[in-house]
Protein backbone atom coordinates (compact mmCIF):
# COMPACT_ATOMS: atom_id res chain seq x y z
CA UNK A 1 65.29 60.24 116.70
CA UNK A 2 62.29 59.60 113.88
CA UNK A 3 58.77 58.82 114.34
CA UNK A 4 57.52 55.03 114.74
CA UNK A 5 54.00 54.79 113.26
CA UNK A 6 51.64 51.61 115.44
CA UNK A 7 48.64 50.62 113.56
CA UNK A 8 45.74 50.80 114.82
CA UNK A 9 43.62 49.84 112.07
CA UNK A 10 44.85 48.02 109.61
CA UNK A 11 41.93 47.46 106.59
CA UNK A 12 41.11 44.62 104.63
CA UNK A 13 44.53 44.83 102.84
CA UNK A 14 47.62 47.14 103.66
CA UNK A 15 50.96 46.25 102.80
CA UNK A 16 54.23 48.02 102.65
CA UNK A 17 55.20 48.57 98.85
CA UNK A 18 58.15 50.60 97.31
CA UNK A 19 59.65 50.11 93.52
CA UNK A 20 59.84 46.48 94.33
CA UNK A 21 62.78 44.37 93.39
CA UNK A 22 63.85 43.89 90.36
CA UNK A 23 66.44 41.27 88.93
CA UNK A 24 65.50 37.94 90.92
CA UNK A 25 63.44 35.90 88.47
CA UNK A 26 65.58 33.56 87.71
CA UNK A 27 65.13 32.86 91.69
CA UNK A 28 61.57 32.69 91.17
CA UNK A 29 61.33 35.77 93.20
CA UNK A 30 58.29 38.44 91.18
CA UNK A 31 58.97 42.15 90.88
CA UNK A 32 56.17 43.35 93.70
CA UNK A 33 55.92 46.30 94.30
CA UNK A 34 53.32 49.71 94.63
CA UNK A 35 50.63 48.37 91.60
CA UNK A 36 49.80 52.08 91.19
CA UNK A 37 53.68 53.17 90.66
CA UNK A 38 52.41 56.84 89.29
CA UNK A 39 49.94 57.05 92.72
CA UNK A 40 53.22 55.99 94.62
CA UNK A 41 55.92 58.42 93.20
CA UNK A 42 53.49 61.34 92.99
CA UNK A 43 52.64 60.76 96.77
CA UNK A 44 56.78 60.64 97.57
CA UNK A 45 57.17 63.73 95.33
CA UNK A 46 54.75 65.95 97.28
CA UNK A 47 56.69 65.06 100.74
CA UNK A 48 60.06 65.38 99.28
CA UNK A 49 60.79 61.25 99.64
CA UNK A 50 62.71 59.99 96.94
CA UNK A 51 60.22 58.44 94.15
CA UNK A 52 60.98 55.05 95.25
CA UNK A 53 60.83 55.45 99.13
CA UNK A 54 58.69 53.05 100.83
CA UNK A 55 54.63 53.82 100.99
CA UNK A 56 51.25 51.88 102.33
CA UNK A 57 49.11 50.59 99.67
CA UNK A 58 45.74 49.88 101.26
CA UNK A 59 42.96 47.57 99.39
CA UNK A 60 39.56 49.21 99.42
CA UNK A 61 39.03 49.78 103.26
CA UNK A 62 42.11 51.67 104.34
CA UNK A 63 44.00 51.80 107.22
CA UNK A 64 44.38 53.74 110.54
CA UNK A 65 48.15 54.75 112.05
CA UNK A 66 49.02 56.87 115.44
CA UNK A 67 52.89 58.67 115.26
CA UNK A 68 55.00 58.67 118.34
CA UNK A 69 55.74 62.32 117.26
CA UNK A 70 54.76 64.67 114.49
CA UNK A 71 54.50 63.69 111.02
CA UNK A 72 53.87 64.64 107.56
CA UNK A 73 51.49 62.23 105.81
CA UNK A 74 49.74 62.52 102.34
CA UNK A 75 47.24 59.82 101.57
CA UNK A 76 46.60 59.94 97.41
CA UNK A 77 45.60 57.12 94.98
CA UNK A 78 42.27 55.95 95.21
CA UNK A 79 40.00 58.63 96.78
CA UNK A 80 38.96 58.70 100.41
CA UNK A 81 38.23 60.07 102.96
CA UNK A 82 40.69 61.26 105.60
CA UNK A 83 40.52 62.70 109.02
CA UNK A 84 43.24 63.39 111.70
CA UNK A 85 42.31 63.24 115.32
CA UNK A 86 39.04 63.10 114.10
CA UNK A 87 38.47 66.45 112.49
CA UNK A 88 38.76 66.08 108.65
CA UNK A 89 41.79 66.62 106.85
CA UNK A 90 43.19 66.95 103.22
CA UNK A 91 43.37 63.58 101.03
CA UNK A 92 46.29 64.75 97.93
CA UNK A 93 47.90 66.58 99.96
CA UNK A 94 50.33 66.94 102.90
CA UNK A 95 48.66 67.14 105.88
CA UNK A 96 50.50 67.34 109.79
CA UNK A 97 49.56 64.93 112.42
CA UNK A 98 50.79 65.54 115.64
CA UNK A 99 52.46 63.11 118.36
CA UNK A 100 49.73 60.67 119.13
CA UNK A 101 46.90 62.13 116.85
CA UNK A 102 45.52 58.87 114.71
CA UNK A 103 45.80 59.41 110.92
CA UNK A 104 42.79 57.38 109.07
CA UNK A 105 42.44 56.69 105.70
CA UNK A 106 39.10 55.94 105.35
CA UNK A 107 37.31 53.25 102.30
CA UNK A 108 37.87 54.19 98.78
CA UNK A 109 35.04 56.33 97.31
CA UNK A 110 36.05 55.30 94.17
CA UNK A 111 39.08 53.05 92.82
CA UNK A 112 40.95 50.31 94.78
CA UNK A 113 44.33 50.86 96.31
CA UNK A 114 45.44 54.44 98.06
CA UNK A 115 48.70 54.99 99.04
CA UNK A 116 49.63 56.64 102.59
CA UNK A 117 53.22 58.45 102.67
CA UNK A 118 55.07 59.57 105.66
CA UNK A 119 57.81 62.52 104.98
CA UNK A 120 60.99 60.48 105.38
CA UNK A 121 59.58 57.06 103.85
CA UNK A 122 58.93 53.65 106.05
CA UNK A 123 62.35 51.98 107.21
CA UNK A 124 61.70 48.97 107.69
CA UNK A 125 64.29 46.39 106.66
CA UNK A 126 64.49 46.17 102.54
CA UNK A 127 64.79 41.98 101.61
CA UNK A 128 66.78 41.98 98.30
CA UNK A 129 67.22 45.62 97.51
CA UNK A 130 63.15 45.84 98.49
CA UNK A 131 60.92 47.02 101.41
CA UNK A 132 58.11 45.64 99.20
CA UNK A 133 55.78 43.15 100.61
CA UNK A 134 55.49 39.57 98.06
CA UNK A 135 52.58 37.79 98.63
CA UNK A 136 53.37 35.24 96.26
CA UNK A 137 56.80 34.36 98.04
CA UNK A 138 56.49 35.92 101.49
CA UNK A 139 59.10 38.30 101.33
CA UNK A 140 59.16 41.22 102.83
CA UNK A 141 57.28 42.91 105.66
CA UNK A 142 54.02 40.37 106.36
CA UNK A 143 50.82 42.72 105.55
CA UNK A 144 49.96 45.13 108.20
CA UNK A 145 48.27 43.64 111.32
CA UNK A 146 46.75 46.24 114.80
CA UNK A 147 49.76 46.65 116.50
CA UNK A 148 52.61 46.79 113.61
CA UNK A 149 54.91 49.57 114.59
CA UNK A 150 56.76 50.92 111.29
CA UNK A 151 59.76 52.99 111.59
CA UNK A 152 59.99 56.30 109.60
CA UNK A 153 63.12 57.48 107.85
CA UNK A 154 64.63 60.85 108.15
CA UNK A 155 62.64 63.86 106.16
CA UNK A 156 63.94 66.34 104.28
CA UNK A 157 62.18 70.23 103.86
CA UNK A 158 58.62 69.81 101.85
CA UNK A 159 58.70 71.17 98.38
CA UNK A 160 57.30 74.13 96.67
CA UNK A 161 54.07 72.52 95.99
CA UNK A 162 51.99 72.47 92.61
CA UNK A 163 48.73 74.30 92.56
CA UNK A 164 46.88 71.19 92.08
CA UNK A 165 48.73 67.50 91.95
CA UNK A 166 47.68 65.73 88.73
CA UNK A 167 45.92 63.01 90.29
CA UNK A 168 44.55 60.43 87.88
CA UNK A 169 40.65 59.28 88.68
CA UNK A 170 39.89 55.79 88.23
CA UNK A 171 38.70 54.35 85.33
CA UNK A 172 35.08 54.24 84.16
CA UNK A 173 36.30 51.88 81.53
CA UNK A 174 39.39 49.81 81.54
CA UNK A 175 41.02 49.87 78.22
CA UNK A 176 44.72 48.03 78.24
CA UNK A 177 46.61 47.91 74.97
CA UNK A 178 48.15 45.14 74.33
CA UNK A 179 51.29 42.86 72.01
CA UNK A 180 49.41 39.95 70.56
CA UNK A 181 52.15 37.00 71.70
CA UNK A 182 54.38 34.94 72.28
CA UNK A 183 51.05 32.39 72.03
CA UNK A 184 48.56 33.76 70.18
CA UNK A 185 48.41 31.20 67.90
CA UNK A 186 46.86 28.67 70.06
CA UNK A 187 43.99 30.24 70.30
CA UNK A 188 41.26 30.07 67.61
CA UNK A 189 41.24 33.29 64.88
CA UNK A 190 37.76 34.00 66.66
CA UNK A 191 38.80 33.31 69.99
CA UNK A 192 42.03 36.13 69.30
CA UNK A 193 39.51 38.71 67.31
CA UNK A 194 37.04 37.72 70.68
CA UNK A 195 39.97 38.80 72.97
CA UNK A 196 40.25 42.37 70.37
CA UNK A 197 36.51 43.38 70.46
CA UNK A 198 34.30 42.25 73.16
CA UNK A 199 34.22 43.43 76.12
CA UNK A 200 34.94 41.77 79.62
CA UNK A 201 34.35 42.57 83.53
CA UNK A 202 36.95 42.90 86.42
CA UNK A 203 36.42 39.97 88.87
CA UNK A 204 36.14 40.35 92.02
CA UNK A 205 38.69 37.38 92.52
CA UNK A 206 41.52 39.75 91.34
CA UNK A 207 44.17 40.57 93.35
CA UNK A 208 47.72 41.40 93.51
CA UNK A 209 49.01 38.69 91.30
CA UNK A 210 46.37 39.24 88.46
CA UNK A 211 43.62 40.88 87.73
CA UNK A 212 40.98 38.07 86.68
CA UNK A 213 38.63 38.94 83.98
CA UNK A 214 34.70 37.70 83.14
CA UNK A 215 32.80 37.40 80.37
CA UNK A 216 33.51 35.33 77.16
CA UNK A 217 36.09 31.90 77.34
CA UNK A 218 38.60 32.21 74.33
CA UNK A 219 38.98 29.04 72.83
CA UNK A 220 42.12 26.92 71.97
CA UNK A 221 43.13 26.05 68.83
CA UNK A 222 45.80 23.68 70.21
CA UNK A 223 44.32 21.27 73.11
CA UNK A 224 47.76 20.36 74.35
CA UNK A 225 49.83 21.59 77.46
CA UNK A 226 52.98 23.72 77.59
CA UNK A 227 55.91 23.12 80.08
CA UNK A 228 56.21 25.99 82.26
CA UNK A 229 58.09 29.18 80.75
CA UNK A 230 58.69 32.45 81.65
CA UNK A 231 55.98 35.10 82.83
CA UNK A 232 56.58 38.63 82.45
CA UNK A 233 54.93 41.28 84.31
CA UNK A 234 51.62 42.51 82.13
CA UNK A 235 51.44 38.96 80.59
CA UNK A 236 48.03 38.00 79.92
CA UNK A 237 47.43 34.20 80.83
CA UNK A 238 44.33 32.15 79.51
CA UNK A 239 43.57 29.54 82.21
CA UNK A 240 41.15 26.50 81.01
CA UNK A 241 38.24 28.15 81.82
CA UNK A 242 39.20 30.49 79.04
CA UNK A 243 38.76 33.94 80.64
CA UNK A 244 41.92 36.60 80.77
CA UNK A 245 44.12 37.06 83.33
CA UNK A 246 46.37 40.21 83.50
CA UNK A 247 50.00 39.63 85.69
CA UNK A 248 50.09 41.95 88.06
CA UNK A 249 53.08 43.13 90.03
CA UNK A 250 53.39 39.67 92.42
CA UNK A 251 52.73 37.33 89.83
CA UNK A 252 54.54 33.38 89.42
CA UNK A 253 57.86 34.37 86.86
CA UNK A 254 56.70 31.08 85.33
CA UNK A 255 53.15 28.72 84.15
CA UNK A 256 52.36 26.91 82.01
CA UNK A 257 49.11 28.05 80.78
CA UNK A 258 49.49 30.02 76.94
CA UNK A 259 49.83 34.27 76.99
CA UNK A 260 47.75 35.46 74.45
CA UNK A 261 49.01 38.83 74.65
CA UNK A 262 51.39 41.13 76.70
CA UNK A 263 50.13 44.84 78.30
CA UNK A 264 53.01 47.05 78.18
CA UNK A 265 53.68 47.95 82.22
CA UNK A 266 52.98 52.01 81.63
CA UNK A 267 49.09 50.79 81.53
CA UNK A 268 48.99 48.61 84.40
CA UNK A 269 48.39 51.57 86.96
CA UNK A 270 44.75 51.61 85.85
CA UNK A 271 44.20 48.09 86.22
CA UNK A 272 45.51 48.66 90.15
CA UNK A 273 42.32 51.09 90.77
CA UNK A 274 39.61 49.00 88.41
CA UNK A 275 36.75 47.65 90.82
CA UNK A 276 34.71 44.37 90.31
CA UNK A 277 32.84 45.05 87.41
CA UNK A 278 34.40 47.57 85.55
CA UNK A 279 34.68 46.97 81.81
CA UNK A 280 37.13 45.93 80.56
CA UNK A 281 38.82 46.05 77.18
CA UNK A 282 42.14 44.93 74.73
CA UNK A 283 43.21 46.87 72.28
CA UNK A 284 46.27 46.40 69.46
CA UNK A 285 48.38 48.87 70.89
């Protein structure tokens, strides 16, 4: 038989995330899915999961899980703090935790999200080819709660393991390049070279649908309204108010508000560990 993990704390924010699920927006159902997808596949690598097997992606605070019997667990991503049975243990790298011994993964000493694998992967029940958690639709498993039990799949042998994982720290700066488009041109020439060279914040109203931006509004060149088309993941949306907003991973697959610009989706894994107030910039990529 294999392991069943119970939470026993389960931080601001966990959910269960894998590749997420691709091919449904035309059902209005978003990609979700990990938001740090290197921090997710690195994690799997290191136990032997496939690169897609299903992880925890904590928010900030992390989480807290007991095993029913032994485990292999590596907690990577954002850096933290993490102790098994109480005695510290290694964050990056596999670490053992016995039957009944309570894994914690503590707050984030620096980025956002960490990611807690279990050798074998979390079985719970995929929803249209997907284990991921949507909080935009709902699907998937509902965000951890104290008392969630999560089955465990079946692990394979550990593999020869590198010297030193290449672990990416968070950014300092926030620097996204970016595809001017499909609606640039509503937006005023200063409003577009505004969006290229100043500099914004991360809000602390970002989440896993976008990351919401502060600092200068971009204005419109054309005051009217759009009829809703499709969003794409890395779209960058200008609500009214004028300030950015980068699609993230459980975004609407259509609004109506223009897209300025697109990030291309290999530079969204640094917008998943950007705190509040970490600078952020747009760059012609």
């Amino acid at each position: 038989m294999t392991a069943k993990l119970t939470v026993t704390r389960p931080g601001a924010l966990t959910t269960v995330q894998d590749a997420g699920r691709t091919g449904h927006a035309h059902l209005g159902v978003p990609r979700s899915g990990a938001l740090d997808a290197p921090a997710m596949r690195l994690a799997n690598r290191l136990l032997g999961n496939p690169a897609d097997a299903a992880v925890l992606e904590t928010t900030l605070t992390g989480c807290a899980l007991r095993p029913d019997r032994p485990v292999t667990v590596l907690v990577g991503g954002a850096p933290c703090p993490v102790t098994v049975g109480g005695r510290p243990a290694a964050w990056g790298s596999p670490v053992h935790v016995p039957a009944g011994a309570t894994l914690d993964a503590g707050p984030a000493t620096s980025g956002v999200r960490s990611y807690v694998a279990v050798a074998g992967g979390l079985a719970v029940d995929p929803v249209l080819g997907s284990r991921s958690a949507d909080l935009l639709s709902g699907l998937g498993p509902a965000p951890l709660a104290a008392g969630t039990v999560l089955p465990v799949g079946r692990a394979h042998p550990l593999p020869a393991l590198p010297v030193a994982a290449p672990w990416p720290a968070p950014p300092a700066e926030l620097v996204l390049p970016v595809l001017l488009g499909p609606r640039a041109d509503w937006f005023t020439r200063a409003a577009v070279r505004t969006f290229l060279t100043a500099t914004f914040t991360v809000s602390a109203h970002s989440n896993r649908i976008g990351l919401r931006t502060e600092g200068p509004s971009l204005e419109r060149e054309s005051a009217g309204e759009l009829p809703s088309e499709g969003m794409v993941l890395g779209a960058v949306q200008v609500p009214p108010d004028g300030r950015p907003v980068v699609f993230l991973h459980d975004h609407p697959t259509t609004g109506g508000y223009p897209v300025i610009a697109v990030v291309p989706e290999p530079a969204l894994a640094a917008a998943a560990q950007a705190v509040p107030g970490t600078p952020v910039r747009f760059t012609v990529g």
